[in-house]
C-alpha atoms as a PDB file:
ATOM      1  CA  UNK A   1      96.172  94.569 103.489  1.00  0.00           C
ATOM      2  CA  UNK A   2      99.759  95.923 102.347  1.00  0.00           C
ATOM      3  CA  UNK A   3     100.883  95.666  98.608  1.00  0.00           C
ATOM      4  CA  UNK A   4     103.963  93.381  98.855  1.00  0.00           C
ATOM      5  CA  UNK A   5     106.317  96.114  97.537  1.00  0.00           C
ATOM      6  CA  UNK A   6     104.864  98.570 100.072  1.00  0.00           C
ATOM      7  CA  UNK A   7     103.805 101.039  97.308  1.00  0.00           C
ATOM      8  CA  UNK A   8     102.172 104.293  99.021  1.00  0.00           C
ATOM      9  CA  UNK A   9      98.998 105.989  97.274  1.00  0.00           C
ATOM     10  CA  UNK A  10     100.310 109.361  95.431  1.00  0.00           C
ATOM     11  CA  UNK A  11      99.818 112.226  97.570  1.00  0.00           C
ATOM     12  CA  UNK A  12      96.189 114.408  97.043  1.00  0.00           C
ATOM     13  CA  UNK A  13      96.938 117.525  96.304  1.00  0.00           C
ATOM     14  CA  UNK A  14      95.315 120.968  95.727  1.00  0.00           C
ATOM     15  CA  UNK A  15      95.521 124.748  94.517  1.00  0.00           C
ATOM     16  CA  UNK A  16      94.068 127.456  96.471  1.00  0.00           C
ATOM     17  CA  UNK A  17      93.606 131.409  97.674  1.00  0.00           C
ATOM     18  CA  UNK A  18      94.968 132.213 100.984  1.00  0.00           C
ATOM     19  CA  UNK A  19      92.044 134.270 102.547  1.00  0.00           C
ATOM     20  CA  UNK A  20      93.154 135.186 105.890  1.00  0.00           C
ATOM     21  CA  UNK A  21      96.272 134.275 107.821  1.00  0.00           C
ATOM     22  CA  UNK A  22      95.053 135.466 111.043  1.00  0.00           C
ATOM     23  CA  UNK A  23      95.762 132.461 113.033  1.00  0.00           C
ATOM     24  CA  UNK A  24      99.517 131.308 114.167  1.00  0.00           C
ATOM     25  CA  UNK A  25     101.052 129.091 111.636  1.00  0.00           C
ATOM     26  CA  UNK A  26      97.634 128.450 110.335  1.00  0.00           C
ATOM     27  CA  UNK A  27      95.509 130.022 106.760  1.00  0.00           C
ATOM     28  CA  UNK A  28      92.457 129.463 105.799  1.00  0.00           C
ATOM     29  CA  UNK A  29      92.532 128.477 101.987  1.00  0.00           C
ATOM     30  CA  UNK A  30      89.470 129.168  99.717  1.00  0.00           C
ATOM     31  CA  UNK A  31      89.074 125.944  96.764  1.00  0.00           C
ATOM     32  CA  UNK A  32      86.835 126.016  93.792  1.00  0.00           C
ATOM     33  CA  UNK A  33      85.683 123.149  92.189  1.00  0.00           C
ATOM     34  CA  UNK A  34      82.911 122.769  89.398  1.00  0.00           C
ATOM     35  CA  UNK A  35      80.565 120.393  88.950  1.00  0.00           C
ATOM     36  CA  UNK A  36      78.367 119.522  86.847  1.00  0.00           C
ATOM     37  CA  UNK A  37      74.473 120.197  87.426  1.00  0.00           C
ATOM     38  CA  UNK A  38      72.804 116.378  87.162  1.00  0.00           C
ATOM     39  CA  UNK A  39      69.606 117.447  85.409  1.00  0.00           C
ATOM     40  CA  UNK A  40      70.431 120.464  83.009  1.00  0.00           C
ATOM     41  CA  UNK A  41      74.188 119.400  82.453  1.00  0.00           C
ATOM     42  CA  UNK A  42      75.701 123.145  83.264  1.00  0.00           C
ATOM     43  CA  UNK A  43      78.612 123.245  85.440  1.00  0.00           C
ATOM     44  CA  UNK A  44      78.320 125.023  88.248  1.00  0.00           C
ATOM     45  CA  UNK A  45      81.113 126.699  90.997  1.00  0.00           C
ATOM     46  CA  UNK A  46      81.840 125.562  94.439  1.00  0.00           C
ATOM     47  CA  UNK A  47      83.793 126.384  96.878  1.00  0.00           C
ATOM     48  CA  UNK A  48      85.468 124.898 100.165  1.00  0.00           C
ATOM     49  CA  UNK A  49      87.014 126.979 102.985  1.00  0.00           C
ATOM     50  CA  UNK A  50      90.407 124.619 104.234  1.00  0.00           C
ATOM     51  CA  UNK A  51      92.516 125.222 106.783  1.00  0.00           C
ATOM     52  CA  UNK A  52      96.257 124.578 106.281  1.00  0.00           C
ATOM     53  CA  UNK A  53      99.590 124.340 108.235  1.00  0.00           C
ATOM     54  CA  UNK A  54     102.027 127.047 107.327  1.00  0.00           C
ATOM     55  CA  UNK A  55     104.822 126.402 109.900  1.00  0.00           C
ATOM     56  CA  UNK A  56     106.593 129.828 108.480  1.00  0.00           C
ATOM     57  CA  UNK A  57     104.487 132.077 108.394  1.00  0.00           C
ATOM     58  CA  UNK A  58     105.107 133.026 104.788  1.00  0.00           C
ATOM     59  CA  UNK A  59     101.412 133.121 103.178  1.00  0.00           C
ATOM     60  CA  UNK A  60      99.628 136.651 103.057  1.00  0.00           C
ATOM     61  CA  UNK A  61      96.279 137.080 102.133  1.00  0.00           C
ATOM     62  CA  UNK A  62      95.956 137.200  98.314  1.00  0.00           C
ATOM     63  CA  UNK A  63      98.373 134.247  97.811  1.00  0.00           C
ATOM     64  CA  UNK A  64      97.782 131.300  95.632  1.00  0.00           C
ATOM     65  CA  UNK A  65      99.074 128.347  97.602  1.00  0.00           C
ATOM     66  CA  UNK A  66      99.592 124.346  96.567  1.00  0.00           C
ATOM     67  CA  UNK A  67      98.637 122.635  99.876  1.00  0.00           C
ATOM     68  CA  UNK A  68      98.958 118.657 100.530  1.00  0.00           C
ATOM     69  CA  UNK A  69      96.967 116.148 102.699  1.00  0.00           C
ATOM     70  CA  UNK A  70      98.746 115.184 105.588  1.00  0.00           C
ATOM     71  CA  UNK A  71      97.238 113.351 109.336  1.00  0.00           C
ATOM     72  CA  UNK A  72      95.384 115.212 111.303  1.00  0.00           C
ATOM     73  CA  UNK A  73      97.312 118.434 113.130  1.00  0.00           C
ATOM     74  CA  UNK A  74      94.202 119.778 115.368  1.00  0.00           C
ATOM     75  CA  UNK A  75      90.398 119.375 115.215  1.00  0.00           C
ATOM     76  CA  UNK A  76      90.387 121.214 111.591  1.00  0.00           C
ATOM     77  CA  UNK A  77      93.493 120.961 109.803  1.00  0.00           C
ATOM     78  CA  UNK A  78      94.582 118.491 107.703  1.00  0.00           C
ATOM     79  CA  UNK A  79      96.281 119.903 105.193  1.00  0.00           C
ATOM     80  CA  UNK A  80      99.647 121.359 105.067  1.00  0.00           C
ATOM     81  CA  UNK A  81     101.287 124.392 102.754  1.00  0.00           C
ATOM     82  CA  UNK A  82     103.593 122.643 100.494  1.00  0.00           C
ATOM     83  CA  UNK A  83     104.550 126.084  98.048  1.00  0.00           C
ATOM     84  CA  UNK A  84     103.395 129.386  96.982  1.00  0.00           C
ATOM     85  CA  UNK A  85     102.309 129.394  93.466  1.00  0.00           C
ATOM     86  CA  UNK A  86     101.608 133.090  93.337  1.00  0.00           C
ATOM     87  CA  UNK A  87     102.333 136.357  95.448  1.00  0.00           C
ATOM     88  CA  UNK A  88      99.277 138.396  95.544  1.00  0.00           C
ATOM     89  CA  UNK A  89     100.258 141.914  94.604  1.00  0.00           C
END
């Protein structure tokens, strides 16, 4: 059910390392997380491979990107290249 004022959700977003732009208009971003081990209570790394829209072409490998959910643009992305934090150098 819509909120009567038709507030929208803020949008997710997340920092990440461009790790190839091989693809057309397309990187693959690597994201860390940590979490936290449920028996022994040290945090531990994760990572996710993502692949993002970048409709420029700008990103090279190296980069540190901020990328935003969007819908669905093929079978694997769903997320979309909203600035370049850092160059790599």
């Amino acid at each position: 059910m819509m909120n009567d004022n038709n507030e929208r959700k803020p949008l997710r977003t997340i920092k990440g390392l461009v790790i190839s732009n091989k693809m057309q208009k397309t990187v693959t971003v690597l994201v860390e997380r940590q979490i936290k081990h449920a028996l022994y209570g040290k945090y531990i790394k994760r990572s996710t491979k993502l692949h993002a829209h970048d409709a420029d072409d700008l990103c090279n490998e190296g980069d540190v990107v901020l990328m935003t959910e969007v819908a669905p643009i093929s079978k694997t992305k769903n997320w979309r290249v909203v600035e370049i934090v850092a160059r790599s150098d």
